[in-house]
PDBML (XML) file of the C-alpha atoms, coordinates in Angstrom:
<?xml version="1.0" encoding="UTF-8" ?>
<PDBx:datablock datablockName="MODEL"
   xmlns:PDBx="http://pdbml.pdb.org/schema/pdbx-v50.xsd"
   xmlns:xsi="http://www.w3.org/2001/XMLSchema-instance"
   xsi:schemaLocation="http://pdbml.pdb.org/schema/pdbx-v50.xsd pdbx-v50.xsd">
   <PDBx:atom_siteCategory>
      <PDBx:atom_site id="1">
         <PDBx:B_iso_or_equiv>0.00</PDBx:B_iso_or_equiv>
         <PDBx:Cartn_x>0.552</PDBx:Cartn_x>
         <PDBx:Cartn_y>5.722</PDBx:Cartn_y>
         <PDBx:Cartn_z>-1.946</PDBx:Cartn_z>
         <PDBx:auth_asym_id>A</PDBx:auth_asym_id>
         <PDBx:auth_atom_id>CA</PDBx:auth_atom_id>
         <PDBx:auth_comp_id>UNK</PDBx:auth_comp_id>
         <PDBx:auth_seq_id>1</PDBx:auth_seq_id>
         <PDBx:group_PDB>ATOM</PDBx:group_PDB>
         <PDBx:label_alt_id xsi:nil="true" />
         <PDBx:label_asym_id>A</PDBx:label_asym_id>
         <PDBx:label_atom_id>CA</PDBx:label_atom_id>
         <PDBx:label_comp_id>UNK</PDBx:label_comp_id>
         <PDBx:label_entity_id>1</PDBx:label_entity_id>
         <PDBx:label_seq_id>1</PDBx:label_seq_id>
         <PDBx:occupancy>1.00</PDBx:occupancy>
         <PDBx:pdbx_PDB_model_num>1</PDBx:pdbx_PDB_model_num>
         <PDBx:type_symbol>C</PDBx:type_symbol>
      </PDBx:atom_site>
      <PDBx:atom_site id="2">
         <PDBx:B_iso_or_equiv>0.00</PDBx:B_iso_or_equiv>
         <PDBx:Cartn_x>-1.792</PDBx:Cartn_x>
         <PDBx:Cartn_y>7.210</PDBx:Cartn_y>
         <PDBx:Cartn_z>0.460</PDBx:Cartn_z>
         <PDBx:auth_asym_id>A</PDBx:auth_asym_id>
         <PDBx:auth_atom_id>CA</PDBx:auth_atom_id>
         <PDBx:auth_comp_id>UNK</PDBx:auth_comp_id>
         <PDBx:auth_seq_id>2</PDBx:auth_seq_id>
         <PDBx:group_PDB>ATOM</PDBx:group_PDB>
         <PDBx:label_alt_id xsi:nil="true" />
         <PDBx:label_asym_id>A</PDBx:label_asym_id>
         <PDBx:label_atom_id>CA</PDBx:label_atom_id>
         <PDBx:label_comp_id>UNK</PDBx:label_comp_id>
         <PDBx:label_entity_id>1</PDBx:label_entity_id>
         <PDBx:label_seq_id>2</PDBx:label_seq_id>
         <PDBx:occupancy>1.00</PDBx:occupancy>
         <PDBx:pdbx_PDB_model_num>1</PDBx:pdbx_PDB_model_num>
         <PDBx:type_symbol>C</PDBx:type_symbol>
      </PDBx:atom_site>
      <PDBx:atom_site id="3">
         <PDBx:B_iso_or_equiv>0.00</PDBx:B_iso_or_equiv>
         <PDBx:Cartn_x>-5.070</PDBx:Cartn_x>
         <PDBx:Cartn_y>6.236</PDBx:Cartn_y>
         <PDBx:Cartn_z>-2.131</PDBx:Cartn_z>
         <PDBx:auth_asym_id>A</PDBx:auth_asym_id>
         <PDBx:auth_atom_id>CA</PDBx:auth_atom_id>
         <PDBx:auth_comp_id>UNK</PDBx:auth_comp_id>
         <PDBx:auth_seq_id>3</PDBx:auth_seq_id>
         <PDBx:group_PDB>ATOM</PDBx:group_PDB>
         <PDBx:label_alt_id xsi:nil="true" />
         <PDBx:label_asym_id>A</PDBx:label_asym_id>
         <PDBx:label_atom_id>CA</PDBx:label_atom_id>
         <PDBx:label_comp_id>UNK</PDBx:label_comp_id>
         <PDBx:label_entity_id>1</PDBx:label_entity_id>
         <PDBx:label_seq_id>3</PDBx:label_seq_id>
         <PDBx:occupancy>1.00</PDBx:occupancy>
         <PDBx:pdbx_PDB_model_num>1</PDBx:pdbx_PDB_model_num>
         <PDBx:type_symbol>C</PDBx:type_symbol>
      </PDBx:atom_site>
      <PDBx:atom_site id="4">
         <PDBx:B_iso_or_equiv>0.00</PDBx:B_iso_or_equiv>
         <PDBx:Cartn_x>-4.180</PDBx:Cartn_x>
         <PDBx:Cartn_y>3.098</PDBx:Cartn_y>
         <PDBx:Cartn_z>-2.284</PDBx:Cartn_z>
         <PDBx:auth_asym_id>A</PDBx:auth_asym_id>
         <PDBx:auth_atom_id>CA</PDBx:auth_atom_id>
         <PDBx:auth_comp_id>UNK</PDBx:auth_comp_id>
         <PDBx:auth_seq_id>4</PDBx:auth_seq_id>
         <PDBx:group_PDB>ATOM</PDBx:group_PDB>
         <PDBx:label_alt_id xsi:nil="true" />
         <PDBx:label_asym_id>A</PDBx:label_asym_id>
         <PDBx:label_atom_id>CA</PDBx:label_atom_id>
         <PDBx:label_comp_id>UNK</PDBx:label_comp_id>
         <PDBx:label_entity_id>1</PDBx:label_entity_id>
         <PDBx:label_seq_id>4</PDBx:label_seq_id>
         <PDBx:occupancy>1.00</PDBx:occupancy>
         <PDBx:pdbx_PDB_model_num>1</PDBx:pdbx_PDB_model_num>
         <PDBx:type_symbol>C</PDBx:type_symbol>
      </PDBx:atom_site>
      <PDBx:atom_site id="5">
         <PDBx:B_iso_or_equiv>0.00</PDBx:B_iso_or_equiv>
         <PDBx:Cartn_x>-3.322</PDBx:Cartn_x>
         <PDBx:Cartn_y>2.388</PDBx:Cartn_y>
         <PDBx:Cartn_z>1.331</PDBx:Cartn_z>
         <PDBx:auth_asym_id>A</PDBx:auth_asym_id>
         <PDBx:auth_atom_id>CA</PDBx:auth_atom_id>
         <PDBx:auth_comp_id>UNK</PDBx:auth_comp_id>
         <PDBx:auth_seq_id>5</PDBx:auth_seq_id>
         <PDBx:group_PDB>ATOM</PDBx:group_PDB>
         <PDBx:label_alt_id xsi:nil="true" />
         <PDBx:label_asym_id>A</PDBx:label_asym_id>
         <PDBx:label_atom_id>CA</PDBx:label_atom_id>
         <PDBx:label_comp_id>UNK</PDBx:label_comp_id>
         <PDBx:label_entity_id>1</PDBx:label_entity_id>
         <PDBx:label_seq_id>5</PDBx:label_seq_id>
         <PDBx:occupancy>1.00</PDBx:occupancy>
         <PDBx:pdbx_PDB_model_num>1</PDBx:pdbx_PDB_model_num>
         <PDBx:type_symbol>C</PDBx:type_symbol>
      </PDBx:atom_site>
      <PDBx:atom_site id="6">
         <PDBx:B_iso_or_equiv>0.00</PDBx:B_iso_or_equiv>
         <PDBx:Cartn_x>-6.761</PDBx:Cartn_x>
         <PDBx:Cartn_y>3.806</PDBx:Cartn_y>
         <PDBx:Cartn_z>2.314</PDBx:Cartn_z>
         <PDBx:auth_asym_id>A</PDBx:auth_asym_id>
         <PDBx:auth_atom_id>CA</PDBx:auth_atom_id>
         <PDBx:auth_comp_id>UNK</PDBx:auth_comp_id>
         <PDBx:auth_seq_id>6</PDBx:auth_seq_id>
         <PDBx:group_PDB>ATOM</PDBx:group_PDB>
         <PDBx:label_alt_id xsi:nil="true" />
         <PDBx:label_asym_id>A</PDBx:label_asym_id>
         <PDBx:label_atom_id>CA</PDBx:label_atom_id>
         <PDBx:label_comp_id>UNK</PDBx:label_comp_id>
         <PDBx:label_entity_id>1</PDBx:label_entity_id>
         <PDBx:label_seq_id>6</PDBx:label_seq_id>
         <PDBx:occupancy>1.00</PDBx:occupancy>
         <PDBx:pdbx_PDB_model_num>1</PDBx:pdbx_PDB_model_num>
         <PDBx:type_symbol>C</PDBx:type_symbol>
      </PDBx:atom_site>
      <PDBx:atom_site id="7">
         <PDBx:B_iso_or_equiv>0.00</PDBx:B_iso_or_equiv>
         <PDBx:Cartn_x>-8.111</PDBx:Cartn_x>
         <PDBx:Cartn_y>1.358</PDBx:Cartn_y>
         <PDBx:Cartn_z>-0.322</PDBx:Cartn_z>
         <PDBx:auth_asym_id>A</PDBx:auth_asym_id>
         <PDBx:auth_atom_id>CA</PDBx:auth_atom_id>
         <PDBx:auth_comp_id>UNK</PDBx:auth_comp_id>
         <PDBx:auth_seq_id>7</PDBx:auth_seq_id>
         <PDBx:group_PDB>ATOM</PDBx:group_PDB>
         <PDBx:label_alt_id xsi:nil="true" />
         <PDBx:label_asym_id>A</PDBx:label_asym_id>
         <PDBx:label_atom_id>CA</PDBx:label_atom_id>
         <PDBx:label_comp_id>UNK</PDBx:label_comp_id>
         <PDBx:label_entity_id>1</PDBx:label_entity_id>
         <PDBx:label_seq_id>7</PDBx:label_seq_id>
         <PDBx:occupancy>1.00</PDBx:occupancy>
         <PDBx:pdbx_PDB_model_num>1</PDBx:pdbx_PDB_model_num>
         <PDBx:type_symbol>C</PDBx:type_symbol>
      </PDBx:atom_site>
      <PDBx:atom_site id="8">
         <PDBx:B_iso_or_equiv>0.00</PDBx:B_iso_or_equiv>
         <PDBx:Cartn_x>-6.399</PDBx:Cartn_x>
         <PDBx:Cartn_y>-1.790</PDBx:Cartn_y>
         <PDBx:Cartn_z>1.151</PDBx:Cartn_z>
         <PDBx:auth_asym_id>A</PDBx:auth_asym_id>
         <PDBx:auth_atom_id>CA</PDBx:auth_atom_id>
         <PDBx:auth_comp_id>UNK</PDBx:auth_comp_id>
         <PDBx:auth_seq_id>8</PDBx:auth_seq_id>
         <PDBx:group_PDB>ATOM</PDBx:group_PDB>
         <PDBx:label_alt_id xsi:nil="true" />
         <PDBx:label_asym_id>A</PDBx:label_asym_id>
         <PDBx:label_atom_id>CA</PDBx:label_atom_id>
         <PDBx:label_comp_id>UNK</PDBx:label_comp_id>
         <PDBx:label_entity_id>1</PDBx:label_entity_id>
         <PDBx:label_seq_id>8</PDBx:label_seq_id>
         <PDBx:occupancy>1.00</PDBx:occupancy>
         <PDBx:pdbx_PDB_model_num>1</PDBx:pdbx_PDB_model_num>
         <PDBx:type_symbol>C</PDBx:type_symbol>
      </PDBx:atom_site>
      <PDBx:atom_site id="9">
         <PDBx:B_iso_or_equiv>0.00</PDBx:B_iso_or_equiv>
         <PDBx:Cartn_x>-7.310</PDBx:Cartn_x>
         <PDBx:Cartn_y>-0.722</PDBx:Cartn_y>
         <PDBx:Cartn_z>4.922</PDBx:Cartn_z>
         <PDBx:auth_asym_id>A</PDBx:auth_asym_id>
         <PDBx:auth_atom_id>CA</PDBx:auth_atom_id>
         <PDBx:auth_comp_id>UNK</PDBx:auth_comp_id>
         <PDBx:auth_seq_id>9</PDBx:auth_seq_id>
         <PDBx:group_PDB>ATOM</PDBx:group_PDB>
         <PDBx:label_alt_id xsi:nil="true" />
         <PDBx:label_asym_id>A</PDBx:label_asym_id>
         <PDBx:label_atom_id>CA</PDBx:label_atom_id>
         <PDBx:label_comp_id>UNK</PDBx:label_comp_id>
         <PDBx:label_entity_id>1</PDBx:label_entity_id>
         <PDBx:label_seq_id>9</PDBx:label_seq_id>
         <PDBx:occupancy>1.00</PDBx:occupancy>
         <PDBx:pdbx_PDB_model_num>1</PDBx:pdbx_PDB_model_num>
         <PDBx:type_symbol>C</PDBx:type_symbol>
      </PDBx:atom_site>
      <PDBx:atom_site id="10">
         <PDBx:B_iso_or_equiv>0.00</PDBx:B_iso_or_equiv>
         <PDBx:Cartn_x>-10.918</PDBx:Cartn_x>
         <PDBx:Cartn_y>-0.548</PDBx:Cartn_y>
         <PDBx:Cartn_z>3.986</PDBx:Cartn_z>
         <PDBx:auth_asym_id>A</PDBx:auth_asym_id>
         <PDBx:auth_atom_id>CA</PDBx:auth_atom_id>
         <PDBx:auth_comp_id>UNK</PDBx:auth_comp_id>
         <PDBx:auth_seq_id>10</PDBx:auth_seq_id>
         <PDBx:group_PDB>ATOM</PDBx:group_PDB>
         <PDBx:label_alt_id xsi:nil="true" />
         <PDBx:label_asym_id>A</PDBx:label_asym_id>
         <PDBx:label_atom_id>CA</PDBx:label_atom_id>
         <PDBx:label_comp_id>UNK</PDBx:label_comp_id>
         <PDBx:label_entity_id>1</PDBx:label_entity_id>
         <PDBx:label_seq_id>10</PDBx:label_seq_id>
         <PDBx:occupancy>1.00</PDBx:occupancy>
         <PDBx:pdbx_PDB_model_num>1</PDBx:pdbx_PDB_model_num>
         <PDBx:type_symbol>C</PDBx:type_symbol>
      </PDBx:atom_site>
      <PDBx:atom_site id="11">
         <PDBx:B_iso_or_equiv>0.00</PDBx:B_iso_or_equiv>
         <PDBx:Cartn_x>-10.912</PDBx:Cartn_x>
         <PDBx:Cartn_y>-3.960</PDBx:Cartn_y>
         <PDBx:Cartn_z>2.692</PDBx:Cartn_z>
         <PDBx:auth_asym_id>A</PDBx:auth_asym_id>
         <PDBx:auth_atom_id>CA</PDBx:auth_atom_id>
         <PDBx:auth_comp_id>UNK</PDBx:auth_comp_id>
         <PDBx:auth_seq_id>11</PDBx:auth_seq_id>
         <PDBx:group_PDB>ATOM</PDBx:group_PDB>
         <PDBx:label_alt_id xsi:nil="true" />
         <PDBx:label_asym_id>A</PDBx:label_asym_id>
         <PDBx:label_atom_id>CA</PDBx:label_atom_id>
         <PDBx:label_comp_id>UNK</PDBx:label_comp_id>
         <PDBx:label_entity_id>1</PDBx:label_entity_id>
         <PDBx:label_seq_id>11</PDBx:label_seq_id>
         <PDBx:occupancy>1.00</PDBx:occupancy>
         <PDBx:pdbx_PDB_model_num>1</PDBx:pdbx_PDB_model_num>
         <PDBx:type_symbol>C</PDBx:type_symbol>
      </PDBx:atom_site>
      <PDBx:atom_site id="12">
         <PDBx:B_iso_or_equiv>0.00</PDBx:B_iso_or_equiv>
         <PDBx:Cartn_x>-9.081</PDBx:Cartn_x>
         <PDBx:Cartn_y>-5.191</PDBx:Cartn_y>
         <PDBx:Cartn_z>5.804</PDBx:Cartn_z>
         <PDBx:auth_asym_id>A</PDBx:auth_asym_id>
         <PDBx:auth_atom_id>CA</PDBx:auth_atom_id>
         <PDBx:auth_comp_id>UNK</PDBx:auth_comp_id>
         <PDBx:auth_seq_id>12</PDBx:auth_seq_id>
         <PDBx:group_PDB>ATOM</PDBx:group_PDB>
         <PDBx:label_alt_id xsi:nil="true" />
         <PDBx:label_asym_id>A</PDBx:label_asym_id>
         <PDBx:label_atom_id>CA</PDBx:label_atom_id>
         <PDBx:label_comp_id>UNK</PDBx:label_comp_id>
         <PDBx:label_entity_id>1</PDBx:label_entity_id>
         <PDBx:label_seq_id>12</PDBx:label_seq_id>
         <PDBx:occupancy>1.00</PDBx:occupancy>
         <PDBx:pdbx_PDB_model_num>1</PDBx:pdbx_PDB_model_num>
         <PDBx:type_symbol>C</PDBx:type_symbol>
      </PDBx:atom_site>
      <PDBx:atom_site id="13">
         <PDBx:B_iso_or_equiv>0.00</PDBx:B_iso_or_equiv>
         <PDBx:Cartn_x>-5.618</PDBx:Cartn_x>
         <PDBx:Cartn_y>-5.713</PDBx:Cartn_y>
         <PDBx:Cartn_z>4.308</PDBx:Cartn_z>
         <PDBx:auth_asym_id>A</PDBx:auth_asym_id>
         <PDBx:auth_atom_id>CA</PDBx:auth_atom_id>
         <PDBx:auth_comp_id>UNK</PDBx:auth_comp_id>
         <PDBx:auth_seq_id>13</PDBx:auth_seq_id>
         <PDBx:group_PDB>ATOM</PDBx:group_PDB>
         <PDBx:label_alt_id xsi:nil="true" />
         <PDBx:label_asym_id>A</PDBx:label_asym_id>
         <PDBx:label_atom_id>CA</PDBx:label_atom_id>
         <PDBx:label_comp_id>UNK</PDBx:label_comp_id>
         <PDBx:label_entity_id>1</PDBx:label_entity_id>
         <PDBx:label_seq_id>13</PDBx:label_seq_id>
         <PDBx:occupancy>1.00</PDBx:occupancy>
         <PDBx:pdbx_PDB_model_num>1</PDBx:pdbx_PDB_model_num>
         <PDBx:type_symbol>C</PDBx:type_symbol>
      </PDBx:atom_site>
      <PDBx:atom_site id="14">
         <PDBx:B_iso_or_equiv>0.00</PDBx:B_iso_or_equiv>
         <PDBx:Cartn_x>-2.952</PDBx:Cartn_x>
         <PDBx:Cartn_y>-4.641</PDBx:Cartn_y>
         <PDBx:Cartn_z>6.546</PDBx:Cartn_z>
         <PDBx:auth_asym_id>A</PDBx:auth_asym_id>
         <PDBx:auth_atom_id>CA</PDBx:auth_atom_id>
         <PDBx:auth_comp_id>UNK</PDBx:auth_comp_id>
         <PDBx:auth_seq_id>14</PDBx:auth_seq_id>
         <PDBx:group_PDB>ATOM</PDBx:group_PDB>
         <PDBx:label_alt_id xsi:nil="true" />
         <PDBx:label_asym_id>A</PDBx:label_asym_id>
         <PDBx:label_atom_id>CA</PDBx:label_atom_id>
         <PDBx:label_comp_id>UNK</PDBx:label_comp_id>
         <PDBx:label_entity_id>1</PDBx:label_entity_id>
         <PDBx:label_seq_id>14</PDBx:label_seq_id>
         <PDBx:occupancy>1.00</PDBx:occupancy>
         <PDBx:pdbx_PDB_model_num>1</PDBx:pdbx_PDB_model_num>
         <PDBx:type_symbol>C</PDBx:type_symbol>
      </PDBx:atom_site>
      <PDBx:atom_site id="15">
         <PDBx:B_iso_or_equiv>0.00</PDBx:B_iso_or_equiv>
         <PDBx:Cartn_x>0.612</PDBx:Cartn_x>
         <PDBx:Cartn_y>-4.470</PDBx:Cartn_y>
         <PDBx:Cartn_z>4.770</PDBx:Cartn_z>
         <PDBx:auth_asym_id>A</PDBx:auth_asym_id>
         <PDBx:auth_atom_id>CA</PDBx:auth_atom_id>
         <PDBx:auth_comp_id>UNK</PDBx:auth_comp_id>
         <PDBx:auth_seq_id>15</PDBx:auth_seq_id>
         <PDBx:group_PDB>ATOM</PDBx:group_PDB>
         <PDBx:label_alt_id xsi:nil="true" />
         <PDBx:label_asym_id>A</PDBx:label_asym_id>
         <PDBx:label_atom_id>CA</PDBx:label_atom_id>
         <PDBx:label_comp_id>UNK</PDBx:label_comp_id>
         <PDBx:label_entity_id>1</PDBx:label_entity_id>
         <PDBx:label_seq_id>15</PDBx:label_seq_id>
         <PDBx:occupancy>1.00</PDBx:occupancy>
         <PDBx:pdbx_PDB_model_num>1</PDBx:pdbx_PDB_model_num>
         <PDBx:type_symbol>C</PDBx:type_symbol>
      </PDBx:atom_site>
      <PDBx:atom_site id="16">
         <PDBx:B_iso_or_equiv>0.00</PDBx:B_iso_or_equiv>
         <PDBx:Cartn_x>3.644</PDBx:Cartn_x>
         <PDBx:Cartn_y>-5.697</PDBx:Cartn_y>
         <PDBx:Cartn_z>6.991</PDBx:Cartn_z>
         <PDBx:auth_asym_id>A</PDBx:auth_asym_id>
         <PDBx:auth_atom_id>CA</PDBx:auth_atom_id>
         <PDBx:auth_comp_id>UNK</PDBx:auth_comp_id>
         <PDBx:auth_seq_id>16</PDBx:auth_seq_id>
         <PDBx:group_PDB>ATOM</PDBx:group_PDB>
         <PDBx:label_alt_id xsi:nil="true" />
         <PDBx:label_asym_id>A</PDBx:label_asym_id>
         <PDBx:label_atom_id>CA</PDBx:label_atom_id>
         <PDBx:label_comp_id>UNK</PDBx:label_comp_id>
         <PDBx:label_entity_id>1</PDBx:label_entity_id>
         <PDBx:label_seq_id>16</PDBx:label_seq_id>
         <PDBx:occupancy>1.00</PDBx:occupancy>
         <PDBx:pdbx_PDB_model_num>1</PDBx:pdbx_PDB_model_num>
         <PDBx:type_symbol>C</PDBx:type_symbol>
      </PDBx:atom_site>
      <PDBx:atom_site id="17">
         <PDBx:B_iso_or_equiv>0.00</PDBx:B_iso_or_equiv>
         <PDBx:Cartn_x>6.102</PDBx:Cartn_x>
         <PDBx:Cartn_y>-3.632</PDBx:Cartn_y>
         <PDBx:Cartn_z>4.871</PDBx:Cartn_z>
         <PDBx:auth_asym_id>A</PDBx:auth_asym_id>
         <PDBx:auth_atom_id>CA</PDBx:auth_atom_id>
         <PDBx:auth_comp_id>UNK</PDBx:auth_comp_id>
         <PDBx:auth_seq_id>17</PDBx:auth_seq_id>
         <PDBx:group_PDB>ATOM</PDBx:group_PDB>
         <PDBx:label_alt_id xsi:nil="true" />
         <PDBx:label_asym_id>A</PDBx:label_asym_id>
         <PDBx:label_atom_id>CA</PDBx:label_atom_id>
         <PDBx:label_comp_id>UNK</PDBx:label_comp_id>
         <PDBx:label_entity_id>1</PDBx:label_entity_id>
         <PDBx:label_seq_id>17</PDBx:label_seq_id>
         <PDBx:occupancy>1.00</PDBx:occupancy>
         <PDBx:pdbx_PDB_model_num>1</PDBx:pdbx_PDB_model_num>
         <PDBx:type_symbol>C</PDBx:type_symbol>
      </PDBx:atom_site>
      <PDBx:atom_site id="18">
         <PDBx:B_iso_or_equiv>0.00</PDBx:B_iso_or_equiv>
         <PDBx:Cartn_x>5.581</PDBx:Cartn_x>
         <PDBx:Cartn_y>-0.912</PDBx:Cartn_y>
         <PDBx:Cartn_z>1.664</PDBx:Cartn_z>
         <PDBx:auth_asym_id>A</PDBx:auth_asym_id>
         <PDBx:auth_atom_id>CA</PDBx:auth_atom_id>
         <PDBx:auth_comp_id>UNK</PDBx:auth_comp_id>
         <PDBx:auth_seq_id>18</PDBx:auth_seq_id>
         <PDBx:group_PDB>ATOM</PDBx:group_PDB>
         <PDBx:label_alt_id xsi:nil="true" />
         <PDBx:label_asym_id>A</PDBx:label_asym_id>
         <PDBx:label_atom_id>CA</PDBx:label_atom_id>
         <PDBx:label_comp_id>UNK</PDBx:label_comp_id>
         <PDBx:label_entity_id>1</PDBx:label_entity_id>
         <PDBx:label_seq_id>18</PDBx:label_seq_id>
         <PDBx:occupancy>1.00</PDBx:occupancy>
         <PDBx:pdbx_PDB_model_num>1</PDBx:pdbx_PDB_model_num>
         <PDBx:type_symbol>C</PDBx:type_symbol>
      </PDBx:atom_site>
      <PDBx:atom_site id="19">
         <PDBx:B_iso_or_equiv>0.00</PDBx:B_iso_or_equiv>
         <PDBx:Cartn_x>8.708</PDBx:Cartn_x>
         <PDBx:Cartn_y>0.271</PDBx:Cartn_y>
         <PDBx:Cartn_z>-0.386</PDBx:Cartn_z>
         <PDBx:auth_asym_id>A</PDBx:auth_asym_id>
         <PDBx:auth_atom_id>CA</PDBx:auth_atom_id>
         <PDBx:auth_comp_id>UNK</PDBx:auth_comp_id>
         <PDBx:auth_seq_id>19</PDBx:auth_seq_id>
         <PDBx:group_PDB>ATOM</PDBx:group_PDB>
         <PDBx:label_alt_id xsi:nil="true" />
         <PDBx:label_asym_id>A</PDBx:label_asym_id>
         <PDBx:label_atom_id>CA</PDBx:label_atom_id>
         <PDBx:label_comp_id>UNK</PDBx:label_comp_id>
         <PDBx:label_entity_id>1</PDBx:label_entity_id>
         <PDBx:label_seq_id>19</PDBx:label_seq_id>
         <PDBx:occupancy>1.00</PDBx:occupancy>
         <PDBx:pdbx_PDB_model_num>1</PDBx:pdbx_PDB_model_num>
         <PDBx:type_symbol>C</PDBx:type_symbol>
      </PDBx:atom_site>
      <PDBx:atom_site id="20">
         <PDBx:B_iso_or_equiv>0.00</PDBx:B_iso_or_equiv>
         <PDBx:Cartn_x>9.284</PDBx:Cartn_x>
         <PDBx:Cartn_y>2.584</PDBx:Cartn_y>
         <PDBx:Cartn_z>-3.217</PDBx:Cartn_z>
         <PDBx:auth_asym_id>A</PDBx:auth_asym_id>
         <PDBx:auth_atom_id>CA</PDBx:auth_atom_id>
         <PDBx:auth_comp_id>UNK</PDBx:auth_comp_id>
         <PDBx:auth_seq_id>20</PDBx:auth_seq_id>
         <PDBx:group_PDB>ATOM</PDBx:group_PDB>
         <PDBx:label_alt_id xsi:nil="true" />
         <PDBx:label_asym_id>A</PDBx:label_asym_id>
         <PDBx:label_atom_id>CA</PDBx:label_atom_id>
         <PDBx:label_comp_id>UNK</PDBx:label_comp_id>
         <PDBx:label_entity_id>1</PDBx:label_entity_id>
         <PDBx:label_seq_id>20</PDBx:label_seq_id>
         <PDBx:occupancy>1.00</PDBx:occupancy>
         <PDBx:pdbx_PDB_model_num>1</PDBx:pdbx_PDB_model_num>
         <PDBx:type_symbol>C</PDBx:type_symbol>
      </PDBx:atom_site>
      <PDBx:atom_site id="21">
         <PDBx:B_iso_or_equiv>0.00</PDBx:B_iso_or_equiv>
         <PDBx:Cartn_x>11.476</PDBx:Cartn_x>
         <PDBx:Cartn_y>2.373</PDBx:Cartn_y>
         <PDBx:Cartn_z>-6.346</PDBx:Cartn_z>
         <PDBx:auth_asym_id>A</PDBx:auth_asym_id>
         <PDBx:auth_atom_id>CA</PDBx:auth_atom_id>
         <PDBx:auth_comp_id>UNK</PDBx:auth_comp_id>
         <PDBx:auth_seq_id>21</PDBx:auth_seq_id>
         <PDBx:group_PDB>ATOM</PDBx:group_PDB>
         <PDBx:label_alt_id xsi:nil="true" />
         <PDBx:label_asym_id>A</PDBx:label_asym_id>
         <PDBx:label_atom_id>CA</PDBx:label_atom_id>
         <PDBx:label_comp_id>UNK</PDBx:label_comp_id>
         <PDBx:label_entity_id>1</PDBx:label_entity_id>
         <PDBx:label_seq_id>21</PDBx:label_seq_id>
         <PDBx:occupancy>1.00</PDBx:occupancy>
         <PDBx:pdbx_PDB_model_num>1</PDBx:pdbx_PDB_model_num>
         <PDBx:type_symbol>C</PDBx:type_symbol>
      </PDBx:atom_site>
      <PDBx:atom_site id="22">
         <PDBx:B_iso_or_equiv>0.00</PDBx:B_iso_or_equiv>
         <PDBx:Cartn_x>12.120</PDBx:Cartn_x>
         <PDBx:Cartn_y>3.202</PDBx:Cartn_y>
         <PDBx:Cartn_z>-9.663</PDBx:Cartn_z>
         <PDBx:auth_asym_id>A</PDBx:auth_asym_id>
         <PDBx:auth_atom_id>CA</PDBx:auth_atom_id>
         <PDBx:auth_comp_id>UNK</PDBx:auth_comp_id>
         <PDBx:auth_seq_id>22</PDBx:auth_seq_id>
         <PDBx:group_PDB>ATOM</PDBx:group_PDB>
         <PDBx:label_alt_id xsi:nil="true" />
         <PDBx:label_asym_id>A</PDBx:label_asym_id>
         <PDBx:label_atom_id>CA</PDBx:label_atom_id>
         <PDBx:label_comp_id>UNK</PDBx:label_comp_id>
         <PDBx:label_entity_id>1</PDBx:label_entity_id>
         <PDBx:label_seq_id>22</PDBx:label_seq_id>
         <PDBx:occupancy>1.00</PDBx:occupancy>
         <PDBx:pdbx_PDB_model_num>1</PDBx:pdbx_PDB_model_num>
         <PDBx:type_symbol>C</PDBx:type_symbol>
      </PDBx:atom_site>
      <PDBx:atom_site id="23">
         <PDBx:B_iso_or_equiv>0.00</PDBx:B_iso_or_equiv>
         <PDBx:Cartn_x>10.923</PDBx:Cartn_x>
         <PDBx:Cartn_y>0.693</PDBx:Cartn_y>
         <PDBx:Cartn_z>-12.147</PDBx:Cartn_z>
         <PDBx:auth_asym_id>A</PDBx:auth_asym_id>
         <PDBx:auth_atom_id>CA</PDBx:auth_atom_id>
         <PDBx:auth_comp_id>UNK</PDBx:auth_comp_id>
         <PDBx:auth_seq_id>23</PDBx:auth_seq_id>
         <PDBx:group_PDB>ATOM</PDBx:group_PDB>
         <PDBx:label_alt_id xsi:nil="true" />
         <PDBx:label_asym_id>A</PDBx:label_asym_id>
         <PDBx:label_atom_id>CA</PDBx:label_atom_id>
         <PDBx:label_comp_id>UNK</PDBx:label_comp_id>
         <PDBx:label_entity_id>1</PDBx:label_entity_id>
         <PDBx:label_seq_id>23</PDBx:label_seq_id>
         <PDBx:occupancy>1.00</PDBx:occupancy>
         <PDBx:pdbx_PDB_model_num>1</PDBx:pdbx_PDB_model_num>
         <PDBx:type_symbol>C</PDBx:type_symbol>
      </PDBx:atom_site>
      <PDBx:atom_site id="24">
         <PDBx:B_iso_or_equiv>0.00</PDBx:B_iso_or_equiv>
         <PDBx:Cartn_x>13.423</PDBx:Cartn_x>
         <PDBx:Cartn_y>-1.665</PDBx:Cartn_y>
         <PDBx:Cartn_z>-13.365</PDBx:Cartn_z>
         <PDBx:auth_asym_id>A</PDBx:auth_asym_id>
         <PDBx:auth_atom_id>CA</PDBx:auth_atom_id>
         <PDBx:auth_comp_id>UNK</PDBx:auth_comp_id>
         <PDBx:auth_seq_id>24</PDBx:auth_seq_id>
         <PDBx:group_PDB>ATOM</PDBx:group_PDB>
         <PDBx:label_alt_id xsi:nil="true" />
         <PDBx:label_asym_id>A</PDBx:label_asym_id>
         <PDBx:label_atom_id>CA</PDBx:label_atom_id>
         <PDBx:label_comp_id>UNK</PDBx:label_comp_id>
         <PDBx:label_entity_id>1</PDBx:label_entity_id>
         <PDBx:label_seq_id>24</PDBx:label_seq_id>
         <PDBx:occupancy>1.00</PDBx:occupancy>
         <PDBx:pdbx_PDB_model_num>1</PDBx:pdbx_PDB_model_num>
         <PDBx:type_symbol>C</PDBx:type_symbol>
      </PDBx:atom_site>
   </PDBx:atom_siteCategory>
</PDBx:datablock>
């Protein structure tokens, strides 16, 4: 999660809400 917040930060994407889950 942290990977690919860094990634989206360093293109300027800021996310207004990030959630986990098991797939369904």
């Amino acid at each position: 999660v942290s990977h690919a917040l860094a990634a989206l930060d360093q293109a300027g994407l800021e996310a207004v809400t990030l959630s986990l889950r098991e797939p369904s």
